[in-house]
Protein backbone atom coordinates (compact mmCIF):
# COMPACT_ATOMS: atom_id res chain seq x y z
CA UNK A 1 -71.40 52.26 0.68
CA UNK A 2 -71.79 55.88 -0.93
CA UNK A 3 -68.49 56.50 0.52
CA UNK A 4 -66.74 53.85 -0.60
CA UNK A 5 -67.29 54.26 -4.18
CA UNK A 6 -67.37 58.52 -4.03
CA UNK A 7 -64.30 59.97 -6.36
CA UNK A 8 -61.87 61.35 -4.64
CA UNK A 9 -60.68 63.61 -6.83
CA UNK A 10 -58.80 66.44 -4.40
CA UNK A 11 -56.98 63.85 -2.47
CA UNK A 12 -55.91 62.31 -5.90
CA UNK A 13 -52.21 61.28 -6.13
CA UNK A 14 -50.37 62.38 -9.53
CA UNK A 15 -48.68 60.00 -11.25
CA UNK A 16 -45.25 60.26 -10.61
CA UNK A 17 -41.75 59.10 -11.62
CA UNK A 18 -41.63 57.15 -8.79
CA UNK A 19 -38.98 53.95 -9.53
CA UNK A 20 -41.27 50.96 -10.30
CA UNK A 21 -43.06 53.62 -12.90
CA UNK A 22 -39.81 54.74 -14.31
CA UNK A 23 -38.25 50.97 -14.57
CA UNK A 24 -41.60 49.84 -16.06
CA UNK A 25 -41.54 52.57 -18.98
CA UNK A 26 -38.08 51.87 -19.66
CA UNK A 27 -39.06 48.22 -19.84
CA UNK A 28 -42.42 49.16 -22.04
CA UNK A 29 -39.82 51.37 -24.54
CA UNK A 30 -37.03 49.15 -24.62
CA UNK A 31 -39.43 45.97 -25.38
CA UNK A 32 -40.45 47.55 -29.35
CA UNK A 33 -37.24 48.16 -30.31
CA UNK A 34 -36.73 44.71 -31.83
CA UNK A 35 -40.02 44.71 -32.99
CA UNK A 36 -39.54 48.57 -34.57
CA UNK A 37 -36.54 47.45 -35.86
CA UNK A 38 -37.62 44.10 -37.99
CA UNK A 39 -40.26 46.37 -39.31
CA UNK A 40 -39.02 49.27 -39.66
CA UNK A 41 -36.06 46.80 -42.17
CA UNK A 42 -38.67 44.93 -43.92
CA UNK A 43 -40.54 48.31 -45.10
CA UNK A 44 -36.88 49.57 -46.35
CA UNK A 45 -36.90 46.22 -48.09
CA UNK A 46 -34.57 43.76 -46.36
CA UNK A 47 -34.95 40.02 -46.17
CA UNK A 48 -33.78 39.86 -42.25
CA UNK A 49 -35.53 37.02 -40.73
CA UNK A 50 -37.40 36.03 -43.80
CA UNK A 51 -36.09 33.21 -45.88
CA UNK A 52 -35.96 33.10 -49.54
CA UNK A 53 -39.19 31.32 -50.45
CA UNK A 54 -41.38 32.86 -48.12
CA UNK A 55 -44.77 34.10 -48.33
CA UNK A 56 -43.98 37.07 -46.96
CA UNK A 57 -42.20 37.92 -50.56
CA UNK A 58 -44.72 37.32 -53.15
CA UNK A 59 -46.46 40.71 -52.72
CA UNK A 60 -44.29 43.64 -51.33
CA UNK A 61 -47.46 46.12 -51.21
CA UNK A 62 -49.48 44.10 -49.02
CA UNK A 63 -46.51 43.23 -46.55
CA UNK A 64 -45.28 47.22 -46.49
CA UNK A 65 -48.94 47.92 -45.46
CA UNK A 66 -49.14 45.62 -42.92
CA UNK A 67 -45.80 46.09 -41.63
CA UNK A 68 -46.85 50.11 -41.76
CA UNK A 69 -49.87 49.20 -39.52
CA UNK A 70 -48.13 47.01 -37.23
CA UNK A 71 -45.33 49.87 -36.66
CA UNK A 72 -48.30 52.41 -35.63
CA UNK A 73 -50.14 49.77 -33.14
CA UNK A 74 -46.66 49.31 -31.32
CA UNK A 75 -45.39 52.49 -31.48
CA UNK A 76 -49.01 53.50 -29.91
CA UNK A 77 -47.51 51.31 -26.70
CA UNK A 78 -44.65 53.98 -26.33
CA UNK A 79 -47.18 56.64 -26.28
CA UNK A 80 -49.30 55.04 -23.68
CA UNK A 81 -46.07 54.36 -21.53
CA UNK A 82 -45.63 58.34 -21.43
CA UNK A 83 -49.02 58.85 -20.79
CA UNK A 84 -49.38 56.50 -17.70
CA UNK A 85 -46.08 58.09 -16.23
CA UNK A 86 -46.76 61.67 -16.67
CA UNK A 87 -48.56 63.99 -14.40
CA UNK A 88 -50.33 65.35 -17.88
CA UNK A 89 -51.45 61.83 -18.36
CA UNK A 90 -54.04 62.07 -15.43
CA UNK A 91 -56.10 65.14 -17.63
CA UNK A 92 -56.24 62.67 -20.96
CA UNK A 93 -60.13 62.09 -21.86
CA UNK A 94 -60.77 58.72 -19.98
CA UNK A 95 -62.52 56.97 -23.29
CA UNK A 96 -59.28 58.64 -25.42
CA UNK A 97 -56.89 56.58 -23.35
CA UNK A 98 -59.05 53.31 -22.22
CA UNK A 99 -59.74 52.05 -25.81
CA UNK A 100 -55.96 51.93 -26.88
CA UNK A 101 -55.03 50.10 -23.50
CA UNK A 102 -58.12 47.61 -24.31
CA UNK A 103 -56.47 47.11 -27.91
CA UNK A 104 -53.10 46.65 -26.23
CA UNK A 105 -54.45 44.05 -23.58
CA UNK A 106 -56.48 42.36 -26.40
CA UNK A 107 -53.33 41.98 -28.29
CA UNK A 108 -50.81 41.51 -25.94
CA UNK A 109 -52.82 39.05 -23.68
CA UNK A 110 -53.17 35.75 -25.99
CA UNK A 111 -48.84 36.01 -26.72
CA UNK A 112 -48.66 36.22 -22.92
CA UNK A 113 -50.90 33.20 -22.48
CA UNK A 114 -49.93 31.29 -25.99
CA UNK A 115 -46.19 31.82 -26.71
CA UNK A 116 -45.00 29.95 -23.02
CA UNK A 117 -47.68 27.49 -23.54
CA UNK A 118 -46.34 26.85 -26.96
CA UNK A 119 -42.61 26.47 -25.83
CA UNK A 120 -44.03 24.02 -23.50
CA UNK A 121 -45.61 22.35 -25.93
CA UNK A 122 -42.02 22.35 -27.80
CA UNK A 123 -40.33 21.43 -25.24
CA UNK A 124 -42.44 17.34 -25.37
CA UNK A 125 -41.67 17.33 -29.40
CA UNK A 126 -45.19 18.41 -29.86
CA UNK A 127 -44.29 22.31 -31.60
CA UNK A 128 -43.06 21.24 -35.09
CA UNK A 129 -44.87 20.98 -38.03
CA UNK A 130 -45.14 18.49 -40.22
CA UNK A 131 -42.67 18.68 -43.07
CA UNK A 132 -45.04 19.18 -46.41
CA UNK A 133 -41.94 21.03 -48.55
CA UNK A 134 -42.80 24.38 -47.87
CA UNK A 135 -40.63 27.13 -47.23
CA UNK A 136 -40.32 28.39 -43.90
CA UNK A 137 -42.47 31.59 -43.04
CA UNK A 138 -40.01 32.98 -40.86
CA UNK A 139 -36.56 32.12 -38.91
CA UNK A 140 -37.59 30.40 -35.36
CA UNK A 141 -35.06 33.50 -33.99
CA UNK A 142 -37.62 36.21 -35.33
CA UNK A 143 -40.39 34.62 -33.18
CA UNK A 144 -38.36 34.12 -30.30
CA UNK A 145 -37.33 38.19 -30.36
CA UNK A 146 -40.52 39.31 -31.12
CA UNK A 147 -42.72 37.80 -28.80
CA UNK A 148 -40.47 37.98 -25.95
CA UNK A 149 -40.83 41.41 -26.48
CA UNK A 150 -44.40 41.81 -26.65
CA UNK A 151 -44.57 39.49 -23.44
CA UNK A 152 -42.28 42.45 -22.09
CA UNK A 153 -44.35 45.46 -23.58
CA UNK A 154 -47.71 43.70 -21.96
CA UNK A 155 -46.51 43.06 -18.29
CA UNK A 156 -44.35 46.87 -18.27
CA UNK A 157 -47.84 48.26 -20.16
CA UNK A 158 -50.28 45.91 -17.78
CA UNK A 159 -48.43 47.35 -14.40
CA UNK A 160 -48.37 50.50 -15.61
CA UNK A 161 -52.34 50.80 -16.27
CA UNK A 162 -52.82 49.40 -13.14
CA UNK A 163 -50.90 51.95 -11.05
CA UNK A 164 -52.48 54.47 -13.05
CA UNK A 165 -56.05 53.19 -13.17
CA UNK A 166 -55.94 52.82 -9.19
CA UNK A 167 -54.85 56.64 -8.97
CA UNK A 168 -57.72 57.73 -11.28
CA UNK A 169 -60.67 55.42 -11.14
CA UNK A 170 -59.45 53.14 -7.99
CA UNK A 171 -63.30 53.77 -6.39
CA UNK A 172 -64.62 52.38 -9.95
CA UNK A 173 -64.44 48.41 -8.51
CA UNK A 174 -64.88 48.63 -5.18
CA UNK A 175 -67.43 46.41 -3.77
CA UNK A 176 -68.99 43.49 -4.63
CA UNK A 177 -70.85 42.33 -7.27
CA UNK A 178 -74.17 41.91 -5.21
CA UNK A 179 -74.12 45.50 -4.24
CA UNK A 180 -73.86 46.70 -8.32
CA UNK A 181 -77.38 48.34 -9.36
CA UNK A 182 -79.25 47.22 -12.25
CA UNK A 183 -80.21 50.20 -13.64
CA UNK A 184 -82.77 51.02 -15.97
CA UNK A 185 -80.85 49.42 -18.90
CA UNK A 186 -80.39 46.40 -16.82
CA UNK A 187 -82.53 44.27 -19.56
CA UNK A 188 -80.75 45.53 -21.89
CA UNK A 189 -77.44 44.40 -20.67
CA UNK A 190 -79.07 41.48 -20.17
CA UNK A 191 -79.76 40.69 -23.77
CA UNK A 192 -76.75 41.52 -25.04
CA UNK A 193 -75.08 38.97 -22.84
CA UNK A 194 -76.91 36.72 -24.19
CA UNK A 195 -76.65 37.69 -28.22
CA UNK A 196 -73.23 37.54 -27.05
CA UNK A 197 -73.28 33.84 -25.40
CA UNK A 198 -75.38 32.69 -28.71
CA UNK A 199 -72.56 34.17 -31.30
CA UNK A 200 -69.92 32.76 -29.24
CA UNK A 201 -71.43 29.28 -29.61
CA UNK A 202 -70.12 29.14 -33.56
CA UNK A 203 -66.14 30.64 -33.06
CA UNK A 204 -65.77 28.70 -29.42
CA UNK A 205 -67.23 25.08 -31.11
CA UNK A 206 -64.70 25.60 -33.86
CA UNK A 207 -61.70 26.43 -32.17
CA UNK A 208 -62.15 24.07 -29.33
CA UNK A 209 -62.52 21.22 -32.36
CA UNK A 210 -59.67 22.68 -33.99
CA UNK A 211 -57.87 22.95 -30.57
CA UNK A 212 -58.53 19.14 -30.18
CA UNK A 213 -57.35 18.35 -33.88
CA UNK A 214 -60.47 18.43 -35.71
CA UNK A 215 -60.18 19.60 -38.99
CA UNK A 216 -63.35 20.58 -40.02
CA UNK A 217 -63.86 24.19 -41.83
CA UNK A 218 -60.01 24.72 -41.97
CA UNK A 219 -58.42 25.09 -45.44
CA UNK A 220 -56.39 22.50 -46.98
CA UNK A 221 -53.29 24.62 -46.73
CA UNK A 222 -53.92 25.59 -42.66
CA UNK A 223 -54.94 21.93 -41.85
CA UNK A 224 -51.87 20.89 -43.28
CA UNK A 225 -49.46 23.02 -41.85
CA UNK A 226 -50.91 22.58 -38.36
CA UNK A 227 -48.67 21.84 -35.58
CA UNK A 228 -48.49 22.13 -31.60
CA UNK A 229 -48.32 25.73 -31.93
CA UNK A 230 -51.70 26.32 -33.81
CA UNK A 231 -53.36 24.10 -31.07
CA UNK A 232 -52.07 25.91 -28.65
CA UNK A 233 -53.23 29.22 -30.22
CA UNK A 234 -56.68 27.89 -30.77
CA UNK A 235 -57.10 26.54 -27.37
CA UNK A 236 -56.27 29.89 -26.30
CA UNK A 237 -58.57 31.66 -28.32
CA UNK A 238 -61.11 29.41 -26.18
CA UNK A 239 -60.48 30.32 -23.31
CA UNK A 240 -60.56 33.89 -23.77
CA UNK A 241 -63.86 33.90 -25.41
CA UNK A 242 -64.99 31.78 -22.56
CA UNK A 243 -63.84 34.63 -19.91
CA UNK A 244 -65.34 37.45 -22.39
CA UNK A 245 -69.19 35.59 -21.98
CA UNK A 246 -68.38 34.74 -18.54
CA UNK A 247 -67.42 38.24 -17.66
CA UNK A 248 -70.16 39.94 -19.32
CA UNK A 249 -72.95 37.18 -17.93
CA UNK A 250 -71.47 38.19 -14.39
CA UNK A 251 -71.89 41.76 -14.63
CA UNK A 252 -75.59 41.74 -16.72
CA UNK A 253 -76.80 39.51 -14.57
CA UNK A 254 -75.24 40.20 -11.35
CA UNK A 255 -74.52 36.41 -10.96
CA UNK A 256 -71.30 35.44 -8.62
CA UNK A 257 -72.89 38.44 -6.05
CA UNK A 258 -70.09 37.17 -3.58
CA UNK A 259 -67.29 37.88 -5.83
CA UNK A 260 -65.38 41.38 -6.02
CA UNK A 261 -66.54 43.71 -8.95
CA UNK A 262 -62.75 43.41 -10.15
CA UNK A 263 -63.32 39.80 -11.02
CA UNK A 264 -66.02 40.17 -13.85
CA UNK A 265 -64.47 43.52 -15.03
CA UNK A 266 -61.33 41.98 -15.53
CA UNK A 267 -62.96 38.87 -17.34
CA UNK A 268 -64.61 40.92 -19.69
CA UNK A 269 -61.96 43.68 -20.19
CA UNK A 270 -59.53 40.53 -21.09
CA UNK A 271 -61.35 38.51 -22.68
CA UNK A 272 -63.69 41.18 -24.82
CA UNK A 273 -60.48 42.70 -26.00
CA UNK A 274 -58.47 39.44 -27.18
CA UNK A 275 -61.99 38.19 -28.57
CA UNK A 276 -62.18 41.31 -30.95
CA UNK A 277 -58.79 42.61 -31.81
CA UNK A 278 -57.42 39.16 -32.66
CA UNK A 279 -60.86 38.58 -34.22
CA UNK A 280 -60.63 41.85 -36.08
CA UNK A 281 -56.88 41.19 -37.02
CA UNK A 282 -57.80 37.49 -38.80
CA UNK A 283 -60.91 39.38 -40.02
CA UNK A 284 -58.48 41.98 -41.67
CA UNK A 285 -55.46 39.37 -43.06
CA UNK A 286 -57.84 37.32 -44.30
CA UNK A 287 -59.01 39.64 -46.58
CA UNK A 288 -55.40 39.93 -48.16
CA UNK A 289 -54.85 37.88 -51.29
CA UNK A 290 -53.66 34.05 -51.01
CA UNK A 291 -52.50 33.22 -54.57
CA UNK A 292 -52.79 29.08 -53.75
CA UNK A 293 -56.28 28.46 -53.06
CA UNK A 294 -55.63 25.92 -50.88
CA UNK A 295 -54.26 28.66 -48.26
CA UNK A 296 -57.65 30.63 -48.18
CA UNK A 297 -59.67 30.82 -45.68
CA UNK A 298 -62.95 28.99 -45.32
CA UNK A 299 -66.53 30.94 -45.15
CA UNK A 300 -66.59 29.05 -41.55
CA UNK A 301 -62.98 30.53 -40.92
CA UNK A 302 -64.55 34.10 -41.65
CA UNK A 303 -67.26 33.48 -39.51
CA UNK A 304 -65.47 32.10 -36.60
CA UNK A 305 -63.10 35.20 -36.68
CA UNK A 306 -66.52 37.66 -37.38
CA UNK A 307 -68.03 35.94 -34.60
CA UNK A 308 -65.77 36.43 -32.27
CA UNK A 309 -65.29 40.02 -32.84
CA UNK A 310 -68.60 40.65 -32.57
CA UNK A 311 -68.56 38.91 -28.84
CA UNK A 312 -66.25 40.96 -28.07
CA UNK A 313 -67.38 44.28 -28.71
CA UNK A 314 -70.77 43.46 -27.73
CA UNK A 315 -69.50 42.30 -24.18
CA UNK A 316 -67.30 45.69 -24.31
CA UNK A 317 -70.04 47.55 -24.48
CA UNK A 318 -71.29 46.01 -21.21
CA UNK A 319 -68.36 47.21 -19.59
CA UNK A 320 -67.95 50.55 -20.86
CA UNK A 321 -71.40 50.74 -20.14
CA UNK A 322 -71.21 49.60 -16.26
CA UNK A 323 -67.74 52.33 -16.12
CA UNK A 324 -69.78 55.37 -17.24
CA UNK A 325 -73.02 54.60 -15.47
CA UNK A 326 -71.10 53.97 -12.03
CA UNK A 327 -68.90 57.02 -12.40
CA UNK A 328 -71.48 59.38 -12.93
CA UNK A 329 -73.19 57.39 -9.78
CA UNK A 330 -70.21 58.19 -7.62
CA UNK A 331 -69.94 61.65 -8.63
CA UNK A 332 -73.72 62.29 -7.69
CA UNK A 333 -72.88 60.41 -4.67
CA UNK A 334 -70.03 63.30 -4.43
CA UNK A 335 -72.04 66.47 -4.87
């Protein structure tokens, strides 16, 4: 078992241009053009893809900043594709490059999930919402570009990491979960599962009721403009909370004992990452300013999107956690 799990650093391969590395950064690169491109317009002050009547017009400021951000957190998705294909990329600080990939995954992994499901959805007559005489937010083509393309950036980004992390940290989740130590911290973990299980009861209720066409804590403007889509995109939500509790009970507890350590990791890298960037990002535009009152969100909105943040860093910490304390382990093991 010490073996299996030592670092190997002198018989560590470099990353290389090898071709399924060099097609998957070209794929990774190629994917944000669109994106870049939309953005990069709508800051310069076109109207492509918007019509006239959207929201996206009343206030110029707040869309220029967003827009602004949204350019840095995809261009950041460039800069990780040279980093996981570059011999260079192997000496990058291991906490320096893991949290951006864990924002990418949190981000990338609910359109991977949501955006088929929701053409499915589409495809029965169940994706269009009702007509209340609004204006359209954006042109269906806009969608249809840009989330192809992140479904692109996160498979070319996703096989990427994994190439790379099984070069670097490969020895990390070996083993099974029975043979994981529990440390001297091992209560602790333990209680911040559980925190975390308690504060996901409030976000998972109301987005599996919202899922299921309850309406309850929604504003008047969201619960009319629902359609296949947002259930969809709520039931996903779910289910990624669901696999960041499950993945942190697994490793605090050291329940599943059969099960490779890859298994919880994965659960809670997933699902802690979706839980608290896409909390964090309906945390952050719902702090913008909705003229129609009817449009703002609800204090049990807020909550449900605080909430589920908070899961998710709290079950992140688990993980980063378990990653440092078992690397060190190994390298003991090593000397």
């Amino acid at each position: 078992m010490t073996q299996s799990i030592a670092p190997r650093t002198a018989s560590r391969p470099a990353v290389g241009l090898s071709r399924p590395r060099r097609l998957l950064r070209a794929v990774a690169v190629l994917s944000c053009v669109p994106y870049l491109g939309l953005k990069a317009a709508w800051i310069a002050g076109s109207h492509l893809g918007i019509p006239e009547g959207s929201s996206l017009l009343d206030d110029r400021l707040t869309m220029a900043v967003i827009n602004s951000l949204s350019v840095l957190l995809d261009s950041a998705v460039i800069v990780l594709a040279l980093v996981l294909t570059r011999p260079w990329g192997l000496k990058v600080p291991a906490w320096l490059l893991a949290f951006p990939v864990w924002v990418a995954t949190g981000l990338l992994a609910p359109i991977m999930a949501g955006f088929p499901a929701q053409l499915v959805v589409r495809a029965f007559g169940g994706g269009s919402p009702p007509d209340q005489g609004h204006e359209p937010f954006l042109h269906e083509w806009v969608f249809a570009v840009v989330y192809s393309g992140f479904i692109l950036q996160g498979i070319a980004l996703g096989g990427l990491f994994v190439l790379y992390a099984r070069d670097r940290w490969g020895y990390l989740w070996r083993g099974r979960v029975w043979e994981l130590p529990l440390g001297a911290v091992g209560p602790a973990h333990r209680a911040l599962a559980a925190v975390a299980a308690v504060l996901a009861l409030l976000p998972l209720t109301l987005h599996i009721l919202w899922a299921c066409g309850g309406t309850a804590g929604l504003s008047e403007g969201r619960a009319a403009d629902r359609s296949g889509d947002f259930h969809v995109l709520e039931a996903v939500y779910a289910v990624f909370l669901v696999a960041a509790v499950a993945g942190g009970f697994l490793l605090a507890f050291r329940r599943g004992r059969a099960l490779p350590v890859a298994v919880p990791l994965g659960l809670a890298w997933v699902g802690s990452g979706a839980a608290a960037c896409w909390g964090g990002w309906l945390t952050l535009a719902s702090l913008g300013g909705v003229e129609d009152i009817a449009d703002r969100p609800t204090p049990l909105m807020n909550l449900a999107y605080a909430g589920q943040m908070l899961v998710g860093f709290l079950i992140a910490a688990i993980g980063a956690y378990y990653f440092a304390e078992r690397s060190a382990g190994a390298a003991r093991r090593a000397a």
